[in-house]
N, C-alpha and C. Protein backbone atom coordinates (compact mmCIF):
# COMPACT_ATOMS: atom_id res chain seq x y z
N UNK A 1 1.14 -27.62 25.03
CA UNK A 1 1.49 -26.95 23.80
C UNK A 1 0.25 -26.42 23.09
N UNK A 2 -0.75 -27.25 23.09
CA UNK A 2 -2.02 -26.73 22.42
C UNK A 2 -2.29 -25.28 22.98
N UNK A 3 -2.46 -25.16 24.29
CA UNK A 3 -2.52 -23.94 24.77
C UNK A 3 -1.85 -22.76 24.35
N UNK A 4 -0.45 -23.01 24.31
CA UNK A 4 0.12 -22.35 23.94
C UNK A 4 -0.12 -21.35 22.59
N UNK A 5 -0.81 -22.44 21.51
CA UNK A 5 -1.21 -21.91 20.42
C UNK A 5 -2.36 -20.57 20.86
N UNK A 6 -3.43 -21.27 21.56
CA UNK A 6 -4.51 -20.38 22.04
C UNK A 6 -4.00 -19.27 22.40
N UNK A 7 -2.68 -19.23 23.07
CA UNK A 7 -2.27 -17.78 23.36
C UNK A 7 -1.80 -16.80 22.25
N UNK A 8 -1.66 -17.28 21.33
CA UNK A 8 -1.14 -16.80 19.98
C UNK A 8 -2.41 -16.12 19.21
N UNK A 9 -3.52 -16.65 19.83
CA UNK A 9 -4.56 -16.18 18.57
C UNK A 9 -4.70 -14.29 19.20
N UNK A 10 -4.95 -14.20 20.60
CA UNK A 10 -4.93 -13.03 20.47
C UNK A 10 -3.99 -12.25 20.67
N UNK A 11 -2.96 -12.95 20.93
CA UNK A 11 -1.99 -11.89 20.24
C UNK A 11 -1.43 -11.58 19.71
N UNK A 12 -1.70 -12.56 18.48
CA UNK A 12 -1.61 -11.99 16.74
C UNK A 12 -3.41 -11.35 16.63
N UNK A 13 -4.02 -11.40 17.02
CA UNK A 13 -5.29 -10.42 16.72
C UNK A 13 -5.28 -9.12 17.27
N UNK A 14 -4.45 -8.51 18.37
CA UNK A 14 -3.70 -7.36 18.98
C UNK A 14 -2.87 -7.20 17.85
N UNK A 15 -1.61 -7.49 17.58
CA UNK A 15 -0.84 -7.25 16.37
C UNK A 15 -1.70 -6.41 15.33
N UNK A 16 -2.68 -7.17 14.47
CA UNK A 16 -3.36 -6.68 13.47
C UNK A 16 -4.04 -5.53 13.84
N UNK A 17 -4.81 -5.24 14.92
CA UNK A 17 -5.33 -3.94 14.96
C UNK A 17 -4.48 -3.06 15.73
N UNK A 18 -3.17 -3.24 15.92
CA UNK A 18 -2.08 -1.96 16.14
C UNK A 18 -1.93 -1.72 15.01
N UNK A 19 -2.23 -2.35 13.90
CA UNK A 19 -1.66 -1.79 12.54
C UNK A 19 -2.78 -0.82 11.55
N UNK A 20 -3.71 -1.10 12.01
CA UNK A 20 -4.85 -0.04 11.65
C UNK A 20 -4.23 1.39 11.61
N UNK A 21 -3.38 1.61 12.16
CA UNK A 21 -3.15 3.17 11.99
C UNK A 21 -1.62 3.25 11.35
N UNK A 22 -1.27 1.48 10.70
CA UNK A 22 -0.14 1.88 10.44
C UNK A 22 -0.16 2.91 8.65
N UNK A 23 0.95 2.93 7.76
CA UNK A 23 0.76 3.64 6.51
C UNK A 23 0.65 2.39 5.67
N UNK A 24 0.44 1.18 6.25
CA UNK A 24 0.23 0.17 5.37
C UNK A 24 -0.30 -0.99 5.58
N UNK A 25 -2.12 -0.84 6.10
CA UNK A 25 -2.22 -1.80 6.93
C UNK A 25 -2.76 -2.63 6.02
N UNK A 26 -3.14 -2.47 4.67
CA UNK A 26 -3.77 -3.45 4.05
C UNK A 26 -2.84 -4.47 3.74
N UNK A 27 -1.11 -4.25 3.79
CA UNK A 27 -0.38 -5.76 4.54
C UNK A 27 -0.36 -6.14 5.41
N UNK A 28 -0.29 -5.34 6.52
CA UNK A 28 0.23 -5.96 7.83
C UNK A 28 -1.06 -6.58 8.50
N UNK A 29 -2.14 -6.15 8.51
CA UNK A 29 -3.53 -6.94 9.13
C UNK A 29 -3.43 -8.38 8.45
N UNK A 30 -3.74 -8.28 7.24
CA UNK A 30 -3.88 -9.64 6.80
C UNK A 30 -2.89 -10.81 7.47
N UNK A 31 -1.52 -10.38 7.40
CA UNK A 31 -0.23 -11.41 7.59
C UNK A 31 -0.88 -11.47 8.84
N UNK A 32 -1.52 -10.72 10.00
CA UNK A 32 -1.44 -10.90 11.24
C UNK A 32 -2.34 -12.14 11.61
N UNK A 33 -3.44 -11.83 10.80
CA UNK A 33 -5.03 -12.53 10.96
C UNK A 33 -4.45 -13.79 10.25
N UNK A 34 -3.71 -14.19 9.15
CA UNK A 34 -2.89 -15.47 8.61
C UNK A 34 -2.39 -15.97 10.35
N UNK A 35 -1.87 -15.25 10.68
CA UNK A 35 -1.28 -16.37 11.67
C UNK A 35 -1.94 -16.52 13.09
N UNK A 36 -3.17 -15.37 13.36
CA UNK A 36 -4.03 -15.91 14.11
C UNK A 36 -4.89 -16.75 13.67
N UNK A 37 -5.24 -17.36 12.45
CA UNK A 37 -6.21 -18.56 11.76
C UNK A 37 -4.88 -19.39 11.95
N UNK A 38 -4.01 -19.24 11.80
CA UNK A 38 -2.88 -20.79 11.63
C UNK A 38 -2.60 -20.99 13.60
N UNK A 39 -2.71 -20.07 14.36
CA UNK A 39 -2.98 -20.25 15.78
C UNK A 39 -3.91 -21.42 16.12
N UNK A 40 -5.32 -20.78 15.98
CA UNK A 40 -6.28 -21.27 15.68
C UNK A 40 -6.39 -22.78 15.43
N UNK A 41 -5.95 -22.72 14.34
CA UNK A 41 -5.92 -24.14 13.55
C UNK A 41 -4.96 -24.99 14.39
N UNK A 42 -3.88 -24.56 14.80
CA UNK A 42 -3.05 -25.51 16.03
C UNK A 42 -3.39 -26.12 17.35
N UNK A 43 -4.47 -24.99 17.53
CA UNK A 43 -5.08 -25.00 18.92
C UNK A 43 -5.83 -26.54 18.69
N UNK A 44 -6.92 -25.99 17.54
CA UNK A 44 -7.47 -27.18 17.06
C UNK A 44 -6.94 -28.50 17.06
N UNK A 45 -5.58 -29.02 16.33
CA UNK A 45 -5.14 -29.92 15.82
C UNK A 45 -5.25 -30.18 14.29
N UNK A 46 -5.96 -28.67 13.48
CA UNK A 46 -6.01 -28.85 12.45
C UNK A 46 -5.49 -27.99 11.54
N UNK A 47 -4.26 -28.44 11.68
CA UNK A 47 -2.56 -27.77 11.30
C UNK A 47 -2.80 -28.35 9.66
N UNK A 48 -2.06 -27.60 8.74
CA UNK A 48 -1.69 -28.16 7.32
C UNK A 48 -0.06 -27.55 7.62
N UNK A 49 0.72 -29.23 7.82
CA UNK A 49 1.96 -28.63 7.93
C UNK A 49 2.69 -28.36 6.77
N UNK A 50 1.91 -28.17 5.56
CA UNK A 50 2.77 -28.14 3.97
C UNK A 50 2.68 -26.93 4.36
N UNK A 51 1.50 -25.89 5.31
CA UNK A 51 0.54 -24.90 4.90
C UNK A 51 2.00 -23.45 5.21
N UNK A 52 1.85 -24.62 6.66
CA UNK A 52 2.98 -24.02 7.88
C UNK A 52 4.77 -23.67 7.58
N UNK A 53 4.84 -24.59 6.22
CA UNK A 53 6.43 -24.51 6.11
C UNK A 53 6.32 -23.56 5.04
N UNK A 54 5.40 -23.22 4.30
CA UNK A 54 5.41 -22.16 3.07
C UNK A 54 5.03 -20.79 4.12
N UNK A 55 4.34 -20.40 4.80
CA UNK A 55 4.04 -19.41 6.09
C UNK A 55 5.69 -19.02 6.62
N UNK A 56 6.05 -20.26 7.31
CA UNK A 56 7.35 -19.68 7.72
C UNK A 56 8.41 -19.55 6.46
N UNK A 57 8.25 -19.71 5.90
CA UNK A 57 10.10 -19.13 4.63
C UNK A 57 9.38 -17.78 3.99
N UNK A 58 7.90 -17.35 4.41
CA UNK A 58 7.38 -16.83 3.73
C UNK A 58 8.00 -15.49 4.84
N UNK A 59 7.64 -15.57 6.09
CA UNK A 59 7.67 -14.78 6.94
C UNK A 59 8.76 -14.82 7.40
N UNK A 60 9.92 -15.72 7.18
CA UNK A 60 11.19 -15.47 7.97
C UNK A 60 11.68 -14.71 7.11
N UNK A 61 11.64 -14.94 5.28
CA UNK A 61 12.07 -14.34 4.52
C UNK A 61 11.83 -12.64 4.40
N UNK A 62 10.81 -12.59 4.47
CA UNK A 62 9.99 -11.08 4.76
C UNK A 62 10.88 -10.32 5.67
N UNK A 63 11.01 -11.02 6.82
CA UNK A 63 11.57 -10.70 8.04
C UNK A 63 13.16 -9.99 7.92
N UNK A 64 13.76 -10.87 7.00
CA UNK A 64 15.36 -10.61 6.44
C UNK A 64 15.11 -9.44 5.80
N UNK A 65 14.35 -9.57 4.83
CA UNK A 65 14.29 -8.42 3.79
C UNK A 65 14.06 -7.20 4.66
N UNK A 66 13.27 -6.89 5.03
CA UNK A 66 12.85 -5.62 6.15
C UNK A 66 14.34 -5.32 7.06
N UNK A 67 14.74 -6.29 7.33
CA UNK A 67 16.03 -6.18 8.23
C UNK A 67 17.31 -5.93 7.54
N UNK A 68 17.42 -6.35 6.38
CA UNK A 68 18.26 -5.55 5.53
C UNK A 68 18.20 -4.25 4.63
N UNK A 69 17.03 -3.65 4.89
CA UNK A 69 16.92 -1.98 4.81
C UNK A 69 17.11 -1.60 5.37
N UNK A 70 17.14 -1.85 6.40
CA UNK A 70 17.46 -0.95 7.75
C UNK A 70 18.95 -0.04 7.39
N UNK A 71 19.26 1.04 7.43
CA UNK A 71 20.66 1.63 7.47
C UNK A 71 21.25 2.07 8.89
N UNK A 72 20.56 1.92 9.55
CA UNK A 72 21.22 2.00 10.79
C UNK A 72 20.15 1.65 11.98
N UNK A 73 20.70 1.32 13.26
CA UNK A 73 19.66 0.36 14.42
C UNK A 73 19.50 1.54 15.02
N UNK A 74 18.08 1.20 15.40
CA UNK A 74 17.64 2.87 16.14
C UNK A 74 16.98 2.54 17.02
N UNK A 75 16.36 1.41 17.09
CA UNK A 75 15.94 0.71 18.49
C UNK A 75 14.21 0.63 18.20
N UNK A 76 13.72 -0.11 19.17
CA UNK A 76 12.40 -0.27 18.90
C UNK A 76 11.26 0.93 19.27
N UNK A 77 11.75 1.38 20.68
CA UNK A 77 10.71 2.11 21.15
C UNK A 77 11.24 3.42 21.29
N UNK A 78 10.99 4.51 21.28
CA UNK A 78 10.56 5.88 21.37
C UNK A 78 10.13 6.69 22.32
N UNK A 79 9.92 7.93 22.82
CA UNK A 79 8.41 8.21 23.06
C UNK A 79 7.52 8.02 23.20
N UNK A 80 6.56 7.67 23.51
CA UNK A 80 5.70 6.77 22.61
C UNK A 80 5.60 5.76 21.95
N UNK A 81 4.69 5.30 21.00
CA UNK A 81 4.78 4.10 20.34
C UNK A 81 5.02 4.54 19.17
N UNK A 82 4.78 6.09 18.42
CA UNK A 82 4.91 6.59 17.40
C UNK A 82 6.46 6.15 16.17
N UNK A 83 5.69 5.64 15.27
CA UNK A 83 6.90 5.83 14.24
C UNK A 83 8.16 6.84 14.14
N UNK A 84 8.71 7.12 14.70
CA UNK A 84 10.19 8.44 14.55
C UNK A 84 10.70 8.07 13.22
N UNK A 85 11.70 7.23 13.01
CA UNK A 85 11.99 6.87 11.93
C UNK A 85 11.29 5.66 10.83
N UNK A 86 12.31 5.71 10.07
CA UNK A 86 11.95 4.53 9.24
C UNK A 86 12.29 3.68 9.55
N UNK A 87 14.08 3.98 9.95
CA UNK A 87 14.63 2.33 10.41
C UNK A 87 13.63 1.60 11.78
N UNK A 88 13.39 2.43 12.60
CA UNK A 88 12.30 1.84 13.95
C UNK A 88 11.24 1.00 13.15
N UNK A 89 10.84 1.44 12.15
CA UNK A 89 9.66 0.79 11.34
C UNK A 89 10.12 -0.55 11.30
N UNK A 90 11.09 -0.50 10.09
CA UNK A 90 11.60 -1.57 9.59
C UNK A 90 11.93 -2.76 10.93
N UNK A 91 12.18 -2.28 12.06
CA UNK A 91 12.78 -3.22 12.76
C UNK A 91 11.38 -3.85 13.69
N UNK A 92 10.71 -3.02 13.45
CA UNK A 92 9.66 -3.45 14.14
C UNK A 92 8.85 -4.25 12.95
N UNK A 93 8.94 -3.91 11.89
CA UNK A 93 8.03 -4.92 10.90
C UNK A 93 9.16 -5.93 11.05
N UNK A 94 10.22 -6.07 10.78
CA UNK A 94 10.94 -7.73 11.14
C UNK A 94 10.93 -8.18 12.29
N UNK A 95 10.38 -7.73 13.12
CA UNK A 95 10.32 -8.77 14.58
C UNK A 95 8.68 -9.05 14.28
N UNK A 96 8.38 -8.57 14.16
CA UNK A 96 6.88 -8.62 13.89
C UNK A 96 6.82 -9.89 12.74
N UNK A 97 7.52 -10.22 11.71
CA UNK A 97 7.42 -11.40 10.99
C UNK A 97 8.28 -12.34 11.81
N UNK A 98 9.22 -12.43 12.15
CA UNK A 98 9.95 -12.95 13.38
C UNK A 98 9.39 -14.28 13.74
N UNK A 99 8.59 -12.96 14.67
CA UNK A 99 7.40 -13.82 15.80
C UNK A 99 6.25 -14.87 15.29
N UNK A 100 6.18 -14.02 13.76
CA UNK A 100 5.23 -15.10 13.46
C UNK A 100 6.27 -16.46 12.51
N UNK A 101 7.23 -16.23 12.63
CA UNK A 101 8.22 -17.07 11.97
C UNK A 101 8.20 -18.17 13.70
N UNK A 102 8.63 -17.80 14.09
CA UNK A 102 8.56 -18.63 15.46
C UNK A 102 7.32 -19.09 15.67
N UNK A 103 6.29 -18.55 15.68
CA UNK A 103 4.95 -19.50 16.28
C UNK A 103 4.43 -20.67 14.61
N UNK A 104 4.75 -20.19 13.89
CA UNK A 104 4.73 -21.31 12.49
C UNK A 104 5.26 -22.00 12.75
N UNK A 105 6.85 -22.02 13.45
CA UNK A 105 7.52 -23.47 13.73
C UNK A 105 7.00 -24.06 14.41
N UNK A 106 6.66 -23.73 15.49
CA UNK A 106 6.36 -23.76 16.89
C UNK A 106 4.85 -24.66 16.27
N UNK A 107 3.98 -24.17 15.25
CA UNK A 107 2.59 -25.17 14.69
C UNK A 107 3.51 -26.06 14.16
N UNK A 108 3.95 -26.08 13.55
CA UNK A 108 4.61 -27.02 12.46
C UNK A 108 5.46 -28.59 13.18
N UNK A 109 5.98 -27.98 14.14
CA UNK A 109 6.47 -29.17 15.36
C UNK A 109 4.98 -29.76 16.34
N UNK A 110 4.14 -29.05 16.63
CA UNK A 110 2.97 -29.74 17.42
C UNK A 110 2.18 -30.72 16.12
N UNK A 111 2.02 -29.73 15.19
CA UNK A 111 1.41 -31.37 14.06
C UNK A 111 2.49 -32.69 13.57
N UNK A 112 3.78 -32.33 13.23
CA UNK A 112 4.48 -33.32 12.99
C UNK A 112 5.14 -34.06 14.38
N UNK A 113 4.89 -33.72 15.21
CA UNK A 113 5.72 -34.39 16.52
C UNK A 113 4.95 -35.24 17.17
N UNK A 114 3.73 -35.60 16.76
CA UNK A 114 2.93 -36.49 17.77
C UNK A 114 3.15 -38.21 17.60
């Protein structure tokens, strides 16, 4: 499982610099680099699981919200990787909190489960 974390750091550090060109990266980098340091910190064993349960309601919640703008499902991918719509956005920023909603649990069970 520790490993597992290690796999998370870079690819929540991939995440954050796909977003460099997003129209709003001065959110989306940060949240990304939050959960490659909370990776990190799992890998370690030096989890704050108070840290981890405010992270995930933080990011599952995020996740809903984005997913309930959506007005209609348009799917993830495209052409390209290019933005087409908005709703593609939106669905891709809620899987994108998602995931980091899943690997927070995923810390949050390796510090409390031992």
């Amino acid at each position: 499982m520790k490993y597992l974390a290690l796999l998370f750091v870079p690819i929540f550090l991939l995440f954050a610099g796909w977003q460099y060109n997003d129209p709003d990266p001065v959110l989306w980098i940060p949240i990304y680099l939050i959960a490659a340091y909370a990776a990190f910190q799992a890998f370690r064993g030096q989890s704050n699981p108070e840290m981890l349960v405010v992270l995930f309601i933080m990011s599952f919640a995020g996740g809903l919200n984005s997913w309930q703008q959506m007005t209609a499902w348009e799917g993830f991918v495209t052409d390209g990787l290019s933005m087409k719509t908005v709703n593609q956005e939106l669905a891709r920023e809620a899987w994108g909190l998602w995931i980091c909603s899943g690997a927070y649990l995923l810390f949050w069970f390796m510090k409390t489960k031992k």
